[in-house]
N, C-alpha and C. Protein backbone atom coordinates (compact mmCIF):
# COMPACT_ATOMS: atom_id res chain seq x y z
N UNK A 1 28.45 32.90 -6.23
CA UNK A 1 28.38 33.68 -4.99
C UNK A 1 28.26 35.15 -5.34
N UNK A 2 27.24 35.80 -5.06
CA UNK A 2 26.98 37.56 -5.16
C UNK A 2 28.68 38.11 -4.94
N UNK A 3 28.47 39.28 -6.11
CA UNK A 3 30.07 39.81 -5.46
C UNK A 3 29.68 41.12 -4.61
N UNK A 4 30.57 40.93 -3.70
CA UNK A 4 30.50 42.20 -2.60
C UNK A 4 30.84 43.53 -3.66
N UNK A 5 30.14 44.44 -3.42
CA UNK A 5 30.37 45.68 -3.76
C UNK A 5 30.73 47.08 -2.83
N UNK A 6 31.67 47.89 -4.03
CA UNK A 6 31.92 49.03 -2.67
C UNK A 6 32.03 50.34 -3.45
N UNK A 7 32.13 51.45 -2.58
CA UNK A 7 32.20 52.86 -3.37
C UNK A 7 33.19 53.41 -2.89
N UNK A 8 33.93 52.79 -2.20
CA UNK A 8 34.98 54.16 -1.53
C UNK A 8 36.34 53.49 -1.62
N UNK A 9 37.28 54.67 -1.98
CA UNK A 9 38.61 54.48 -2.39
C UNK A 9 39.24 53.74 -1.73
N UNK A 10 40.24 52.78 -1.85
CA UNK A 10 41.07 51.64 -1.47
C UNK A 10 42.23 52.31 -0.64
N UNK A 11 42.43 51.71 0.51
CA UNK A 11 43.33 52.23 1.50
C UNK A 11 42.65 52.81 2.48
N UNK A 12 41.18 52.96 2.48
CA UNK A 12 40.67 53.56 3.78
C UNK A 12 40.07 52.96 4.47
N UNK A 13 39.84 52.73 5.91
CA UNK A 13 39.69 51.33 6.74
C UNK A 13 37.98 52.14 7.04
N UNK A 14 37.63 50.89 7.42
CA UNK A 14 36.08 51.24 7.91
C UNK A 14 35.46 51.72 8.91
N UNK A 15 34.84 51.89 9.48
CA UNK A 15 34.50 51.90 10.64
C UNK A 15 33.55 51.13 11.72
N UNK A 16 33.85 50.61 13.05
CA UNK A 16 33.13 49.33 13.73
C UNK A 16 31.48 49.74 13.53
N UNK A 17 31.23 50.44 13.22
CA UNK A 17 29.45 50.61 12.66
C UNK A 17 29.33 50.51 11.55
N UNK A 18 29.98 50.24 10.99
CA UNK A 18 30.20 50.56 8.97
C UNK A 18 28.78 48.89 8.78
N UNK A 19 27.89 49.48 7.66
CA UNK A 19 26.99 49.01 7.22
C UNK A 19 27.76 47.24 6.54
N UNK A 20 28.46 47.46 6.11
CA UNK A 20 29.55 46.46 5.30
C UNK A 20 30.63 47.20 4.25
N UNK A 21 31.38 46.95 3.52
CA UNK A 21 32.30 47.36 3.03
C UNK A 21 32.21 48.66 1.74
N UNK A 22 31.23 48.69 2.01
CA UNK A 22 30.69 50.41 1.05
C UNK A 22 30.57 51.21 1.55
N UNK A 23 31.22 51.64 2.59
CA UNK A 23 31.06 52.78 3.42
C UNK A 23 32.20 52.98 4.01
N UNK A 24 33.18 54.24 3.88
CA UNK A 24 34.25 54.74 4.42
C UNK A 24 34.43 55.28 5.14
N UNK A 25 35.28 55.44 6.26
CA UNK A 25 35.64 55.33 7.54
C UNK A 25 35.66 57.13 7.89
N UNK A 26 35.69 57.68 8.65
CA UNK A 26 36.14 58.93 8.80
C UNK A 26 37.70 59.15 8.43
N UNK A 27 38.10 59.72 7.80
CA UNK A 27 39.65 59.79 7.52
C UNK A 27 40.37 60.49 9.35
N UNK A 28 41.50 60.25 9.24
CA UNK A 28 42.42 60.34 10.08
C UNK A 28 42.48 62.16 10.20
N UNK A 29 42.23 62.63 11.44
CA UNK A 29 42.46 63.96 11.55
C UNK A 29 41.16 64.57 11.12
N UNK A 30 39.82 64.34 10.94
CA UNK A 30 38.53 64.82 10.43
C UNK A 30 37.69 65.03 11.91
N UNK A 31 36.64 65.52 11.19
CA UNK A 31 36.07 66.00 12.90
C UNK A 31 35.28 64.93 12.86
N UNK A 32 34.75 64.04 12.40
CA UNK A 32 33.95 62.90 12.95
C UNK A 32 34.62 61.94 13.39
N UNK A 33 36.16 61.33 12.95
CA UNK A 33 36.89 60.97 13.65
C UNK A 33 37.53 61.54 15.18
N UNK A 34 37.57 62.82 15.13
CA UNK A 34 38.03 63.32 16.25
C UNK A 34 37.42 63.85 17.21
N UNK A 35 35.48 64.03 16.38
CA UNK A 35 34.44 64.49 17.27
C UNK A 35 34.02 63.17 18.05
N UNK A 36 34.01 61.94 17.73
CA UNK A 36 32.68 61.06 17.91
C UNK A 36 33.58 60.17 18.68
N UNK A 37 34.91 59.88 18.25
CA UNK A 37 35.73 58.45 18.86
C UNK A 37 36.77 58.79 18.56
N UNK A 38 37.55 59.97 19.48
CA UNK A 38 39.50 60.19 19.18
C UNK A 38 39.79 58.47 19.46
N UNK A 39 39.41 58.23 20.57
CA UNK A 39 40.35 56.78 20.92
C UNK A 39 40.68 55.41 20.10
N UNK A 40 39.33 55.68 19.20
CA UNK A 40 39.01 54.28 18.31
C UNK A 40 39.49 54.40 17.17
N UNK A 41 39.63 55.85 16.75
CA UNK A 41 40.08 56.59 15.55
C UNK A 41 42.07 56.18 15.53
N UNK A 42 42.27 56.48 16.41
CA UNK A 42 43.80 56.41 16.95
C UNK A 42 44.20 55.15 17.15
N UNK A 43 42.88 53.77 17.63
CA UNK A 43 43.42 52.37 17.56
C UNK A 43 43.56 52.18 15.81
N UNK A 44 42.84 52.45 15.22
CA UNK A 44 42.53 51.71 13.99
C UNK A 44 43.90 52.02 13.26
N UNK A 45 44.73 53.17 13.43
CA UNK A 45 45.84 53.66 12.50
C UNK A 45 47.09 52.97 13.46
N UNK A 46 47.00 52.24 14.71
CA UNK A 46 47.88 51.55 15.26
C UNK A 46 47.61 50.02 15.05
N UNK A 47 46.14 49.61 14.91
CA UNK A 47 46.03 48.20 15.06
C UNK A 47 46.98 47.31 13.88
N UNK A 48 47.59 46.37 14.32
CA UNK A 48 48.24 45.77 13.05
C UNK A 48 47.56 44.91 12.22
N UNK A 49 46.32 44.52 12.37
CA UNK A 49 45.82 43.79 11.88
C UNK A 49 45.00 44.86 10.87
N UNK A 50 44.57 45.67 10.97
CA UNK A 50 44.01 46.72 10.37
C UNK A 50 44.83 47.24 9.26
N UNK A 51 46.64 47.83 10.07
CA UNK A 51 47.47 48.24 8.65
C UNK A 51 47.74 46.90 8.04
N UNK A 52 47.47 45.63 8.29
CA UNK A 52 47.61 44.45 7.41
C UNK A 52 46.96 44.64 5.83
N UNK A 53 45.76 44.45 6.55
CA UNK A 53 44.16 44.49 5.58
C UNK A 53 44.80 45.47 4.70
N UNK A 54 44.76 47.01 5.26
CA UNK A 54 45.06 48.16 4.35
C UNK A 54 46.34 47.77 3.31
N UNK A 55 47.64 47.34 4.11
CA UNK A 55 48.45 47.31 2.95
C UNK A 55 48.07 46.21 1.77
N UNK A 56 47.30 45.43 2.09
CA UNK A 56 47.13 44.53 0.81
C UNK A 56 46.05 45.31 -0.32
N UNK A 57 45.46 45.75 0.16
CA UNK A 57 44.09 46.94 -0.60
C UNK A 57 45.60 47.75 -1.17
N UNK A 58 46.72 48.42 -0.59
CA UNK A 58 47.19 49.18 -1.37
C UNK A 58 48.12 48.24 -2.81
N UNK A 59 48.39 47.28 -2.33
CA UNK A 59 49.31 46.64 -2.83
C UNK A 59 48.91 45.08 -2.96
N UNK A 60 48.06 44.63 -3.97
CA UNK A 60 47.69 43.16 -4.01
C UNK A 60 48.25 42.48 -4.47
N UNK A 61 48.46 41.13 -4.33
CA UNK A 61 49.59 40.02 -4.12
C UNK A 61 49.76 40.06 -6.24
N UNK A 62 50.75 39.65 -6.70
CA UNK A 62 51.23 39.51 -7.86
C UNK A 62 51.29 37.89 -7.84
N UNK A 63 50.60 37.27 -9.07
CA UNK A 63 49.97 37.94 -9.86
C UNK A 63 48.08 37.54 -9.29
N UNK A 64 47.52 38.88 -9.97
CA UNK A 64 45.98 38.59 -9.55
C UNK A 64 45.26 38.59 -10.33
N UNK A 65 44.22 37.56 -10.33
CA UNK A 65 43.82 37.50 -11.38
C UNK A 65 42.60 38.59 -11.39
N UNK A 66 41.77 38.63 -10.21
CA UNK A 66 40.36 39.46 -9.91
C UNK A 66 40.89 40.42 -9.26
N UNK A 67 42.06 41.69 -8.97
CA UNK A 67 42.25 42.82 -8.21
C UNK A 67 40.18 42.97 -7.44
N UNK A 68 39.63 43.41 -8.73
CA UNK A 68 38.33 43.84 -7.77
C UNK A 68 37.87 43.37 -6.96
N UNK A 69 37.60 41.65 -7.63
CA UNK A 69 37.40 40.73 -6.72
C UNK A 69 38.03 40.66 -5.12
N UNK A 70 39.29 40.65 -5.37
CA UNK A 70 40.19 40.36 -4.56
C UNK A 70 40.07 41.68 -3.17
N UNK A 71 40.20 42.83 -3.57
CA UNK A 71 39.75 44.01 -2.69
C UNK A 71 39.01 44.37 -2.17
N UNK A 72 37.52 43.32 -2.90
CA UNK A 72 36.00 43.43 -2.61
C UNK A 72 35.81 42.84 -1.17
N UNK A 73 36.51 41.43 -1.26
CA UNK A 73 36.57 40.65 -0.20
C UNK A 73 37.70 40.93 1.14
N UNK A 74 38.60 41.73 0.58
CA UNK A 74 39.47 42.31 1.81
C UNK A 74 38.92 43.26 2.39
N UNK A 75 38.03 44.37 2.04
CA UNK A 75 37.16 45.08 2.54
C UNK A 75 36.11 44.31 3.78
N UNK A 76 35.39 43.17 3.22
CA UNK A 76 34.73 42.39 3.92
C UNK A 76 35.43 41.94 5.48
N UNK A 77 36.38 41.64 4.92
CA UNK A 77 37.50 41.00 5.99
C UNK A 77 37.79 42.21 7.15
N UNK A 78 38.26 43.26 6.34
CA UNK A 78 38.07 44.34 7.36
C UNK A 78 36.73 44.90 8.52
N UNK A 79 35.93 44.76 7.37
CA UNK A 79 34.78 44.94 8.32
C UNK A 79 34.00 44.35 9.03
N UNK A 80 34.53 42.43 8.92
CA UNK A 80 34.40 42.01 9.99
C UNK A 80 35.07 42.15 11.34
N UNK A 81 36.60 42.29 10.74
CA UNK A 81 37.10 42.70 11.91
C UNK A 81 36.78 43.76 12.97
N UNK A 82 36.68 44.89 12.55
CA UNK A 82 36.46 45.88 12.86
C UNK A 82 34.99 45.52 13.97
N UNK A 83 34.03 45.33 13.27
CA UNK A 83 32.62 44.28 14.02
C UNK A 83 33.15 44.02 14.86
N UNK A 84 34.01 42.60 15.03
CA UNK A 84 34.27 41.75 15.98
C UNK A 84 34.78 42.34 17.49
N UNK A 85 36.04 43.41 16.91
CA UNK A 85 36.53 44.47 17.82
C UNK A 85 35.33 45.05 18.59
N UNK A 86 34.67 45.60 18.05
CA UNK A 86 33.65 46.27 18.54
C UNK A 86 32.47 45.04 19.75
N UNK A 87 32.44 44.47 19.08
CA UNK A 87 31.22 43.36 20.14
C UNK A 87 32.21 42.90 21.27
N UNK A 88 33.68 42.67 21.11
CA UNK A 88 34.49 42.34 22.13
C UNK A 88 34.78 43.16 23.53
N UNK A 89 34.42 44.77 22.56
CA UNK A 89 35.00 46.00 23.58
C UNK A 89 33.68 45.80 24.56
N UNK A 90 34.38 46.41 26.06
CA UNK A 90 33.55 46.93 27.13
C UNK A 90 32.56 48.14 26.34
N UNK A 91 31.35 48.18 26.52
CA UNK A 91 30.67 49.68 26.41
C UNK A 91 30.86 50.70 27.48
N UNK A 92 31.51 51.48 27.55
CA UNK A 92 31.54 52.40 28.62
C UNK A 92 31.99 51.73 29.81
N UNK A 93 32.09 50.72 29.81
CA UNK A 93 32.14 50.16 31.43
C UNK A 93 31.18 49.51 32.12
N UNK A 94 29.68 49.89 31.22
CA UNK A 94 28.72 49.12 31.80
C UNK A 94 28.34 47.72 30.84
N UNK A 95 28.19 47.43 31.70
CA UNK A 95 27.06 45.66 31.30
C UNK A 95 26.18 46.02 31.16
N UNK A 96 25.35 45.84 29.77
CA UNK A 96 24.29 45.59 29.59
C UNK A 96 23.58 44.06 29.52
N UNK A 97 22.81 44.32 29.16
CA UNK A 97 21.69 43.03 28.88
C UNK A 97 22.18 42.60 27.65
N UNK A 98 21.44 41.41 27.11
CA UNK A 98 21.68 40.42 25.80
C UNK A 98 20.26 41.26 24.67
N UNK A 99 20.14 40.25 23.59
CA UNK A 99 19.63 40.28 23.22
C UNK A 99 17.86 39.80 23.11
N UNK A 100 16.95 40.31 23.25
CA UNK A 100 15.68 39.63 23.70
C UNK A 100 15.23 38.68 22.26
N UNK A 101 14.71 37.65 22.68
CA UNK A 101 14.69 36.01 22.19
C UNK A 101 14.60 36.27 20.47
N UNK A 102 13.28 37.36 20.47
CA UNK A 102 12.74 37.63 19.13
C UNK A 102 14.12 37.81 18.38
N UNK A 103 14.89 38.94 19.07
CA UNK A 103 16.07 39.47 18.28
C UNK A 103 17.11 38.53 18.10
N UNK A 104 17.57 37.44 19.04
CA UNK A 104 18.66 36.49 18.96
C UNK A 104 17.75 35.36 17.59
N UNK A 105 16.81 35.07 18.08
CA UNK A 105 16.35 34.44 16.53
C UNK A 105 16.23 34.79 15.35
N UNK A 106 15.87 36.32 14.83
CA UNK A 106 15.87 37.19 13.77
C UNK A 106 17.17 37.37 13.18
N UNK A 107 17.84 37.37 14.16
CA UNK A 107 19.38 37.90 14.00
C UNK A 107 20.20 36.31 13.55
N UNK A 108 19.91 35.38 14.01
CA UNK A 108 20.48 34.24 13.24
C UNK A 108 19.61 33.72 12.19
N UNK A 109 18.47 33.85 11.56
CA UNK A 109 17.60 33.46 10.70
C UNK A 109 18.37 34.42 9.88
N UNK A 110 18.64 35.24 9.83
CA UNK A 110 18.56 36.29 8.52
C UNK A 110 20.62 35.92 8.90
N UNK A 111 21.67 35.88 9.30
CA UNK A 111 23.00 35.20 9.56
C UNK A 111 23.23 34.61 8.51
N UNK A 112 21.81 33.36 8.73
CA UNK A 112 21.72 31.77 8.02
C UNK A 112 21.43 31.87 6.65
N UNK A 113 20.63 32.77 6.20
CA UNK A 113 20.17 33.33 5.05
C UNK A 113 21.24 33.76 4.45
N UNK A 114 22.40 34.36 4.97
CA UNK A 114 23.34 35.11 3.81
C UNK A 114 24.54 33.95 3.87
N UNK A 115 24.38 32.69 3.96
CA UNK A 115 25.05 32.02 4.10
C UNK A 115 25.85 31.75 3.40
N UNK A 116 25.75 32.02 2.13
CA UNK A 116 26.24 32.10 1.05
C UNK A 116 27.22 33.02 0.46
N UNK A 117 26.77 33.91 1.64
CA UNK A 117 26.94 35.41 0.07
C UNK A 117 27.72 36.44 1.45
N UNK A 118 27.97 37.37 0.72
CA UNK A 118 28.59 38.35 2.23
C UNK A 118 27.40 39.04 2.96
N UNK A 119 27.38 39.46 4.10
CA UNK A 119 27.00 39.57 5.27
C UNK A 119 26.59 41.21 5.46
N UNK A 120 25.57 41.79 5.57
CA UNK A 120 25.52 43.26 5.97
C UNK A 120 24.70 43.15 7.49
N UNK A 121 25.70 43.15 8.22
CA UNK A 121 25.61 43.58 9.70
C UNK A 121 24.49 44.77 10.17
N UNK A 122 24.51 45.65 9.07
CA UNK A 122 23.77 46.88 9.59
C UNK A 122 22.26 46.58 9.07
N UNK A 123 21.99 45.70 8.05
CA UNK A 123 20.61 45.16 8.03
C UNK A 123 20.11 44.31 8.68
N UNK A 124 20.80 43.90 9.70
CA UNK A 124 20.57 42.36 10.39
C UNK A 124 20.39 43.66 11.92
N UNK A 125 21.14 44.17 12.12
CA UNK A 125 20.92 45.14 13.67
C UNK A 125 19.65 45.86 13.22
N UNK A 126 19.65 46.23 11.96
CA UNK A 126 18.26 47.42 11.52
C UNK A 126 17.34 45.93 11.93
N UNK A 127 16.98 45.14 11.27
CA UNK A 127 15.95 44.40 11.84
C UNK A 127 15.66 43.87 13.01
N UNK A 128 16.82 43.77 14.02
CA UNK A 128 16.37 43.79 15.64
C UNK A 128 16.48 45.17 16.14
N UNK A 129 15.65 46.15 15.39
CA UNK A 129 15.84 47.81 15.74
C UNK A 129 16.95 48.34 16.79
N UNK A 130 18.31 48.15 16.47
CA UNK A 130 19.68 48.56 17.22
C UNK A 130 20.34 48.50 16.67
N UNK A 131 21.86 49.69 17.01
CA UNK A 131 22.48 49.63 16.32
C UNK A 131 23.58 49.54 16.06
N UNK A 132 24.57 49.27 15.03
CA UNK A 132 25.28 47.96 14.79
C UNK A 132 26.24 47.66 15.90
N UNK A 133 26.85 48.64 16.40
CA UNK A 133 27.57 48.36 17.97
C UNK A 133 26.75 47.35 18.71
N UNK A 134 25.90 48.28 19.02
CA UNK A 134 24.93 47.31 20.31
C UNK A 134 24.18 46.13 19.97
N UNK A 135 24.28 45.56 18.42
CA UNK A 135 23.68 44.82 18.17
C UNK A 135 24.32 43.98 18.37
N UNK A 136 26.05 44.01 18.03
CA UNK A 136 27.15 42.78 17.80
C UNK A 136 27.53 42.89 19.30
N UNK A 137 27.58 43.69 20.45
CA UNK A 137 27.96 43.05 21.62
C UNK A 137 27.07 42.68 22.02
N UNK A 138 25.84 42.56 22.26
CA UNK A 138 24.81 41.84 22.43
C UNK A 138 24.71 40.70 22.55
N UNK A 139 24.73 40.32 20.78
CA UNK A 139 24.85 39.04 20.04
C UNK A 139 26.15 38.15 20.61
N UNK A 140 27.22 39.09 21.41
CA UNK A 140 28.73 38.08 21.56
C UNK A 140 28.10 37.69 22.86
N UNK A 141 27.46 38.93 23.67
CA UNK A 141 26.92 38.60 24.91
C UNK A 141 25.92 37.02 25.23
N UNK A 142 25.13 37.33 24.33
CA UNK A 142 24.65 35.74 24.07
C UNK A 142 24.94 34.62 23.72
N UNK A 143 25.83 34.57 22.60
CA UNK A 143 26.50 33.17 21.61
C UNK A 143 27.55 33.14 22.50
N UNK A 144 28.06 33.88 23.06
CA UNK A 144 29.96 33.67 22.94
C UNK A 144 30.86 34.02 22.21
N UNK A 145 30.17 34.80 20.89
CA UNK A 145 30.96 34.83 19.88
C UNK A 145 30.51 35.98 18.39
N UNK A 146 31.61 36.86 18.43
CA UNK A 146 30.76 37.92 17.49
C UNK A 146 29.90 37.37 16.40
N UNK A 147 28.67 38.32 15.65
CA UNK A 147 27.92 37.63 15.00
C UNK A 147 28.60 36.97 13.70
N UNK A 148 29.77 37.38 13.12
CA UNK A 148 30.71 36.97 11.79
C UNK A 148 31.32 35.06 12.19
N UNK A 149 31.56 35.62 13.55
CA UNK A 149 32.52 34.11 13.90
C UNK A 149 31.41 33.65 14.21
N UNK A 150 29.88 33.67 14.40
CA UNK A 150 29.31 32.21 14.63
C UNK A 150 28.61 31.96 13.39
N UNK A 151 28.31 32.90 12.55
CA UNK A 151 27.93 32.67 11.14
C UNK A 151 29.08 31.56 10.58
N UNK A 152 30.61 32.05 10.77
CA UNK A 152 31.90 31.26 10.58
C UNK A 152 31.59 29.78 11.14
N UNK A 153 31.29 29.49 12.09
CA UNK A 153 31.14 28.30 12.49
C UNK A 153 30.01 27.30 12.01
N UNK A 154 28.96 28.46 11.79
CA UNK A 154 28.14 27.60 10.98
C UNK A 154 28.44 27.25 9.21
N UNK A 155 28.92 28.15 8.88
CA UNK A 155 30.06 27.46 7.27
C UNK A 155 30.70 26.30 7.70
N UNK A 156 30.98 26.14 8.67
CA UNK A 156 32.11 24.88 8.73
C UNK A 156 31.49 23.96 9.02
N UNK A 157 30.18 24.18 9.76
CA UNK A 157 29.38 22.64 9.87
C UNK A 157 28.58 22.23 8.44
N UNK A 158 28.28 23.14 7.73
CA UNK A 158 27.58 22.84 6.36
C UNK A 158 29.13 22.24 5.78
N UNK A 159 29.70 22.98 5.70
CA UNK A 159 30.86 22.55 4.94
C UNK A 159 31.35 20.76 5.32
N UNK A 160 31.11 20.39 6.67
CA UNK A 160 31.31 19.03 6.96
C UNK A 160 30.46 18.31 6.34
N UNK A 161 29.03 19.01 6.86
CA UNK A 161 28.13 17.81 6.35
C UNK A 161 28.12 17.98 4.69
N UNK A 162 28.05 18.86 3.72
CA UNK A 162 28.58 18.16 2.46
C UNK A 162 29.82 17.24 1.78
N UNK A 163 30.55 17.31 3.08
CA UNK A 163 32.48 16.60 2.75
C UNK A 163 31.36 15.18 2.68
N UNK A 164 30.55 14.65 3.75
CA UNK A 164 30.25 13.36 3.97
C UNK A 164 29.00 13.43 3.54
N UNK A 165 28.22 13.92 2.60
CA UNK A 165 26.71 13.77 2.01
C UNK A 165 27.05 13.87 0.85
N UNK A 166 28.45 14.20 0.28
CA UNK A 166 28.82 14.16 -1.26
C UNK A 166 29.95 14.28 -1.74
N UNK A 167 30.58 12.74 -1.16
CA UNK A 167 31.98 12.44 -1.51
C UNK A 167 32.75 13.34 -2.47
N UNK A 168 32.28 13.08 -3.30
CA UNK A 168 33.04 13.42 -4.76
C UNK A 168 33.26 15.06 -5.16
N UNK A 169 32.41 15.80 -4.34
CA UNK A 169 32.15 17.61 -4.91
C UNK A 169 33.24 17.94 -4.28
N UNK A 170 34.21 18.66 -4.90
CA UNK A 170 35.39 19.44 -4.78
C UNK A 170 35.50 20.16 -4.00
N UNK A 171 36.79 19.94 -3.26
CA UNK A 171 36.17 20.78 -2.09
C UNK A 171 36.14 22.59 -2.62
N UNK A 172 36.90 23.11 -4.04
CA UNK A 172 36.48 24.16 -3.72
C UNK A 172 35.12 24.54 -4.57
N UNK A 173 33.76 23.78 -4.68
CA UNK A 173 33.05 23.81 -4.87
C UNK A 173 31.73 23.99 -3.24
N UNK A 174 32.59 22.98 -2.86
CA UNK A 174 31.78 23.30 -1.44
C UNK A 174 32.38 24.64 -0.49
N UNK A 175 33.19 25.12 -0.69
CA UNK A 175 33.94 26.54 -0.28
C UNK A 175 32.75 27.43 -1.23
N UNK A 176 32.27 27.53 -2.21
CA UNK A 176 31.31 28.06 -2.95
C UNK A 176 30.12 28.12 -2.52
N UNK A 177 29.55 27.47 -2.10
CA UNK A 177 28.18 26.84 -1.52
C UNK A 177 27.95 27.29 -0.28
N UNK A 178 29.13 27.31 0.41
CA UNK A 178 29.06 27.72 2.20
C UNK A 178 29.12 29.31 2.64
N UNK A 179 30.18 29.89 1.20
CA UNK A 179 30.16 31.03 1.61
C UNK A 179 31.57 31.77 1.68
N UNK A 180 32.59 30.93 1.61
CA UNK A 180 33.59 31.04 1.86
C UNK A 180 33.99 31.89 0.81
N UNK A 181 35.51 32.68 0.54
CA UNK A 181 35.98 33.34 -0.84
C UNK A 181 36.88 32.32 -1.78
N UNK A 182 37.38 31.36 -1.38
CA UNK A 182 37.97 30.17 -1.96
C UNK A 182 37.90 28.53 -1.46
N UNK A 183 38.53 28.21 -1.83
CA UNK A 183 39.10 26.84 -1.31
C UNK A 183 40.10 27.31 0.06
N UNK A 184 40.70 28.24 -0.29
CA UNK A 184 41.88 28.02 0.97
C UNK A 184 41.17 28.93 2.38
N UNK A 185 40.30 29.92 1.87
CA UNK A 185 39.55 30.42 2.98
C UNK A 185 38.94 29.06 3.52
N UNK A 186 37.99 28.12 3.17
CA UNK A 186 37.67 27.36 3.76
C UNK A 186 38.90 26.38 4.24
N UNK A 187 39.88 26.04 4.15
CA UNK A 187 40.65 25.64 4.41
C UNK A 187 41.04 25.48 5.55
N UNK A 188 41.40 27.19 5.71
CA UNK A 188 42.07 27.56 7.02
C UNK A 188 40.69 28.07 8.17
N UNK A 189 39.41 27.85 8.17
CA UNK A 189 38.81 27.81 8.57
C UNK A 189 38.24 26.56 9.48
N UNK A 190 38.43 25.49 8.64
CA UNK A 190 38.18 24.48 8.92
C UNK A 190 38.89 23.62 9.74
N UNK A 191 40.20 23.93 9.70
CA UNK A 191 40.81 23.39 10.06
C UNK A 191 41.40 24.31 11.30
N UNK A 192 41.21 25.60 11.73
CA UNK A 192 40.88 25.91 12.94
C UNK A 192 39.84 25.31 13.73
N UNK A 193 38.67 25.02 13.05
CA UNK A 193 37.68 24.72 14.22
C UNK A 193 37.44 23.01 14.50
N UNK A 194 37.90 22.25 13.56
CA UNK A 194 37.92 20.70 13.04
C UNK A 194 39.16 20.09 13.53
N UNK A 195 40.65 20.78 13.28
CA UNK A 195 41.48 20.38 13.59
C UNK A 195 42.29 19.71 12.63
N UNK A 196 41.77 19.51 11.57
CA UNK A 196 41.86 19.28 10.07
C UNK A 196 41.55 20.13 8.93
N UNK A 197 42.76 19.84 7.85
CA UNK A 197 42.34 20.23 6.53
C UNK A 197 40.71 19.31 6.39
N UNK A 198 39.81 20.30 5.19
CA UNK A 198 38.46 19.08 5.09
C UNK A 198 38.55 18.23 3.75
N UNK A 199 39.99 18.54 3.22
CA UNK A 199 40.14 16.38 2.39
C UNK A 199 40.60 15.44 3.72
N UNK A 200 41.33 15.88 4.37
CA UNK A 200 41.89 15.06 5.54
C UNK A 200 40.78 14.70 6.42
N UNK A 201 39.93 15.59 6.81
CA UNK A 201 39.12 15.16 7.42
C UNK A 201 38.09 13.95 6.55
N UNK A 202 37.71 14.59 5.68
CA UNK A 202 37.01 13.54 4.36
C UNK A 202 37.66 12.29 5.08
N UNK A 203 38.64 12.27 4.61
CA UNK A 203 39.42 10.90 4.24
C UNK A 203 39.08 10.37 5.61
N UNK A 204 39.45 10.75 6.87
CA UNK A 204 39.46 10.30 7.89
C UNK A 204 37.98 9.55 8.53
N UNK A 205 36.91 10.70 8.22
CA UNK A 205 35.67 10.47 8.64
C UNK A 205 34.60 9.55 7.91
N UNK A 206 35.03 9.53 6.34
CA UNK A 206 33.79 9.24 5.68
C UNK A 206 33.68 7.76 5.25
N UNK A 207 32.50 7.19 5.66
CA UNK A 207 32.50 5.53 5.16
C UNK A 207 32.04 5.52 4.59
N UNK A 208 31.99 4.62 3.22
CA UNK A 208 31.50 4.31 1.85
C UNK A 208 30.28 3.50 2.94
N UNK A 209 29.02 3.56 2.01
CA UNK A 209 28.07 2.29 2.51
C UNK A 209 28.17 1.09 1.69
N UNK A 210 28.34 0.34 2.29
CA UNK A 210 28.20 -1.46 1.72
C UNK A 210 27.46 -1.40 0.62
N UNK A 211 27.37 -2.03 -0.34
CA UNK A 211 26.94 -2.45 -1.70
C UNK A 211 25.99 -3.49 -1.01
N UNK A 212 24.53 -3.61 -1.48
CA UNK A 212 23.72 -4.29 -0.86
C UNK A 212 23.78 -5.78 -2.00
């Protein structure tokens, strides 16, 4: 799986337009924080899910084996969140429109494509020419669901159909394949949207075929 890469110092949260996790946030008290979005600037240093993310970037679990690794992908995590927040919020108050057909197809063709690997939001809005705000409420406006969580949902259906197209592959081999950062990311993924761990499900769902 490609490793996510980043340039900016650990402990600083992103921002809901942030390209993906190489790009740092306006710091707290700066004029682009305080010129462009006091309000959003002021959620992000209250949200708890946000000082979550951050305290583990300051302080990663003992013992680790990949710190980089490990920070590369909490970054990610952040900046989906952050995304998600953003496609959830009202714009101003007004309703807009969805996404037009070309763009809802472009925008999941190229989703499906990084299926694997981590996700840059701001190349996927650059190719339905908008930007990354208006691209991800758009996209929730249409699916139901920010563009990260239905990419998420589609990991979990690949992830099924290999549990039952190839008994035997581990599951954290198929956590590899889908996209996921481990075995237990797919885990707890799966078993949000399945209702099951996916050996349990395995076990539950899959029939050997008869020996002819």
């Amino acid at each position: 799986m490609p490793e996510p890469t980043h340039t900016h110092a650990p402990g600083h949260p992103a921002r809901p337009s942030v390209p993906g996790p190489d790009r740092a946030p306006p710091a707290a008290g700066s004029p682009r924080a305080h010129g462009r979005a006091p309000a959003a600037a002021a959620a992000w240093r209250t949200d708890p899910v946000v000082a979550a993310l951050l305290s583990c970037l300051e302080a990663p679990p003992r013992p680790c084996g990949e710190p980089a690794r490990y920070q590369a992908y909490v970054r990610l995590a952040l900046s989906a969140y952050l995304a998600e927040t953003a496609a959830l919020a009202p714009a101003g108050g007004t309703r807009r429109g969805g996404l037009a057909p070309w763009q809802l197809q472009r925008a999941q063709r190229l989703l499906l494509e990084a299926m694997d690997g981590p996700v840059c939001l701001a190349g996927i809005a650059q190719a339905c020419r908008l930007s990354v705000g208006h691209f991800a409420r758009a996209f929730a406006r249409d699916t139901g669901e920010s563009p990260l969580r239905w990419l998420m949902g589609r990991r979990v259906e690949r992830a099924r159909d290999l549990l039952l197209a190839h008994p035997p592959l581990p599951i954290a081999e198929i956590a590899q394949r889908c996209g996921f950062a481990d075995q237990s990311h797919l885990t707890r993924a799966f078993a949000a949207r399945m209702g099951l761990a996916p050996a349990a499900w395995r076990r539950r769902h899959y029939q050997p075929r008869p020996v002819a």
